[in-house]
Every structure is written in structure tokens, then in C-alpha cells.
C-alpha atoms as a PDB file:
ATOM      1  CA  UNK A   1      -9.505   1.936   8.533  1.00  0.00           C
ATOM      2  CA  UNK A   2      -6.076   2.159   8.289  1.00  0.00           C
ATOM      3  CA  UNK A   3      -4.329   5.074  10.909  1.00  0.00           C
ATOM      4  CA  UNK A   4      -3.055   7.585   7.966  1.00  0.00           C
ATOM      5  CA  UNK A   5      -0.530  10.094   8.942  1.00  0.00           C
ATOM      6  CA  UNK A   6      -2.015  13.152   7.118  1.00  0.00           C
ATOM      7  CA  UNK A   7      -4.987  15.246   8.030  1.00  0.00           C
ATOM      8  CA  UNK A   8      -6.181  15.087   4.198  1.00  0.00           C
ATOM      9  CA  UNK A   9      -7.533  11.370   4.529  1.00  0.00           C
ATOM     10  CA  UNK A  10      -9.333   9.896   1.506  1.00  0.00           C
ATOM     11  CA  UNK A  11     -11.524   6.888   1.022  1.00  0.00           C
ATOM     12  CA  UNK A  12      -9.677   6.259  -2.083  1.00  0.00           C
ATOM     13  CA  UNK A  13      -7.033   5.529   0.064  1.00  0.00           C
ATOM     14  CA  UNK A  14      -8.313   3.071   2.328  1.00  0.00           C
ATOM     15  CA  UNK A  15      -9.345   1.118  -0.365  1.00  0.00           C
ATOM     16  CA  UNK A  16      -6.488   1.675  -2.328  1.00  0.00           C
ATOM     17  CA  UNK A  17      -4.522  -0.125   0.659  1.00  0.00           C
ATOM     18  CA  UNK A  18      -7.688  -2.504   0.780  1.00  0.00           C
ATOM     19  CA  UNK A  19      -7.000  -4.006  -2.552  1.00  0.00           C
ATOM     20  CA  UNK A  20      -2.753  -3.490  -2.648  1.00  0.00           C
ATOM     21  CA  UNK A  21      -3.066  -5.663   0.687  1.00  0.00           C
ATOM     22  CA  UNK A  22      -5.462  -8.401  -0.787  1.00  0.00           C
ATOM     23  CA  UNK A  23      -3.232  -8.957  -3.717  1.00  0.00           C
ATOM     24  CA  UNK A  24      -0.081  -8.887  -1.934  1.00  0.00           C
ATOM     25  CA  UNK A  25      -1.557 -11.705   0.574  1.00  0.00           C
ATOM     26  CA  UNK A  26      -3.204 -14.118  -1.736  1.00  0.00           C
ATOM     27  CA  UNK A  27       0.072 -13.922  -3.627  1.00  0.00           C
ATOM     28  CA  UNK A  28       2.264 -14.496  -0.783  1.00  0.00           C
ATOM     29  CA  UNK A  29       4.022 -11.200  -0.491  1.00  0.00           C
ATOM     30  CA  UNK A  30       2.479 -10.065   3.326  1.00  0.00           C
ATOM     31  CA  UNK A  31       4.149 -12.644   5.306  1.00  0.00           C
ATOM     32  CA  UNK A  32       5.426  -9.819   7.492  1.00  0.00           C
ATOM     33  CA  UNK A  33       1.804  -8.032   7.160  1.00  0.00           C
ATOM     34  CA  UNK A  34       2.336  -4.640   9.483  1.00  0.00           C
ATOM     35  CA  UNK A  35       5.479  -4.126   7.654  1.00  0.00           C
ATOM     36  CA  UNK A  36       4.272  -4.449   3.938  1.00  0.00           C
ATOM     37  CA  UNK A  37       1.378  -2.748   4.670  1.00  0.00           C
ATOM     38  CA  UNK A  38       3.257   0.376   6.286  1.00  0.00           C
ATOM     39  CA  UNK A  39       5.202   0.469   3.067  1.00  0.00           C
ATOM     40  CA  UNK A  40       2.320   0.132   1.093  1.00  0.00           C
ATOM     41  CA  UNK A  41       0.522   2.695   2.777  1.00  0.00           C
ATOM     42  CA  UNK A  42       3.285   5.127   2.848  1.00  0.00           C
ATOM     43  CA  UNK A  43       3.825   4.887  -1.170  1.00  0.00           C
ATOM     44  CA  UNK A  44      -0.238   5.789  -1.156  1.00  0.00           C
ATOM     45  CA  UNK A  45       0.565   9.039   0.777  1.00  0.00           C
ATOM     46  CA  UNK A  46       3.314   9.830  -1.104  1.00  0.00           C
ATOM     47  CA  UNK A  47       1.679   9.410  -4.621  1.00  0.00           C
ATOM     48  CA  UNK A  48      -1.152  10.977  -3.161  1.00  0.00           C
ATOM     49  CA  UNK A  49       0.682  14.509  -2.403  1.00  0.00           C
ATOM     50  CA  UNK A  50       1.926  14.610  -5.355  1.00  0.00           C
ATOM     51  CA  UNK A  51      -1.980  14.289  -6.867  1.00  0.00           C
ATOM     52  CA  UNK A  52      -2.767  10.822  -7.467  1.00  0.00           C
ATOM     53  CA  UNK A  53      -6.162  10.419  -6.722  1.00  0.00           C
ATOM     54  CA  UNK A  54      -7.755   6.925  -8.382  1.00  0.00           C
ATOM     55  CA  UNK A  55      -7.468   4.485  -6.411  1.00  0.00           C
ATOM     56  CA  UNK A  56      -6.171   1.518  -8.581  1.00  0.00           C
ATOM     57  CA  UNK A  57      -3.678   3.261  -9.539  1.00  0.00           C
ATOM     58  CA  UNK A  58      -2.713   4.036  -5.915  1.00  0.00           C
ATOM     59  CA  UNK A  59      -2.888   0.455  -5.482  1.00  0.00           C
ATOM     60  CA  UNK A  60      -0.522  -0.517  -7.926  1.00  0.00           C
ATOM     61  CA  UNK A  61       1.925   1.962  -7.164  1.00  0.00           C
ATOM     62  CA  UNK A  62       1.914   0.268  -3.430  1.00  0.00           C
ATOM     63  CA  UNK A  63       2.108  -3.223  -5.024  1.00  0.00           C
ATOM     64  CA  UNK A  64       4.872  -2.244  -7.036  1.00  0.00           C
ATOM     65  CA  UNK A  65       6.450  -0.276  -4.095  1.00  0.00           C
ATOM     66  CA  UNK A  66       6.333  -3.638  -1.731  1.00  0.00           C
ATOM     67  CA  UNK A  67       7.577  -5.680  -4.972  1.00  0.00           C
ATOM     68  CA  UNK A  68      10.750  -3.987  -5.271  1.00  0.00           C
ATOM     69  CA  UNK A  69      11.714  -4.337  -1.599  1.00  0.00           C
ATOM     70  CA  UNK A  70      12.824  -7.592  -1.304  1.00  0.00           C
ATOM     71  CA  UNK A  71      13.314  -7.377   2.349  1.00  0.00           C
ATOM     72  CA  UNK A  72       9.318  -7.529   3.022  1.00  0.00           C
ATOM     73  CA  UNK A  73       7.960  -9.257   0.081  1.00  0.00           C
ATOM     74  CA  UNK A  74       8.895 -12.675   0.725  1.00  0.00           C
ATOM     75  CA  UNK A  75       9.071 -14.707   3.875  1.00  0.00           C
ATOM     76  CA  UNK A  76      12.701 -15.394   4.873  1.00  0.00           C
END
């Protein structure tokens, strides 16, 4: 389980990050793993405040989210 910073912890979310973070691995994009997965975890909170609730659609959001930062995607 994954240490979320808000008192209003879902399941959803934990597999939400679950299933952002096995994609992002198998396709090479965690090569700096605590880092992708803080982003991806923090673009789960934030799309869950504003009411996002189903998962897969939490977890794209965070794969997109890690996509567009270059910095953390790749290795390098």
C-alpha cells in the first residue's frame, strides 16, 4: 500500500497506482521507480479531489502524467 498523503484513502487508488506502475515498468518508463511513482501517485490525488473515482481512468491520467515529464520517464 502505497503511503497517500490524504486522510480520504481509496482502494481505487492503490490499484490505480498498481496498474499505472505495471505499465510504466514493463514499458521502460520507471527506471527511476520512487520518482515516477511519486508523480504518478500525486496526479491520482489530484484527479481524485477533483472527483475522479474509477480507477482506470486514474491510471491513465498517472501514465499520461509520467509520459509528459521527460525528466522521469526515460533512463538518462
Amino acid at each position: 500500500m502505497y503511503p497517500w498523503p490524504i486522510g480520504d484513502f481509496d482502494n481505487a487508488m492503490d490499484i490505480a497506482l498498481e496498474t499505472a506502475m505495471n505499465y510504466l515498468e514493463n514499458t521502460g518508463q520507471a527506471a527511476k521507480f520512487p520518482e515516477v511513482q511519486r508523480v504518478a501517485a500525486m496526479a491520482i490525488v489530484a484527479a481524485w479531489k477533483t472527483g475522479e473515482k474509477n480507477r482506470v481512468r486514474l491510471a491513465n491520467i498517472a501514465i499520461r502524467t509520467v509520459e509528459r515529464d521527460h525528466r522521469i520517464a526515460r533512463p538518462g
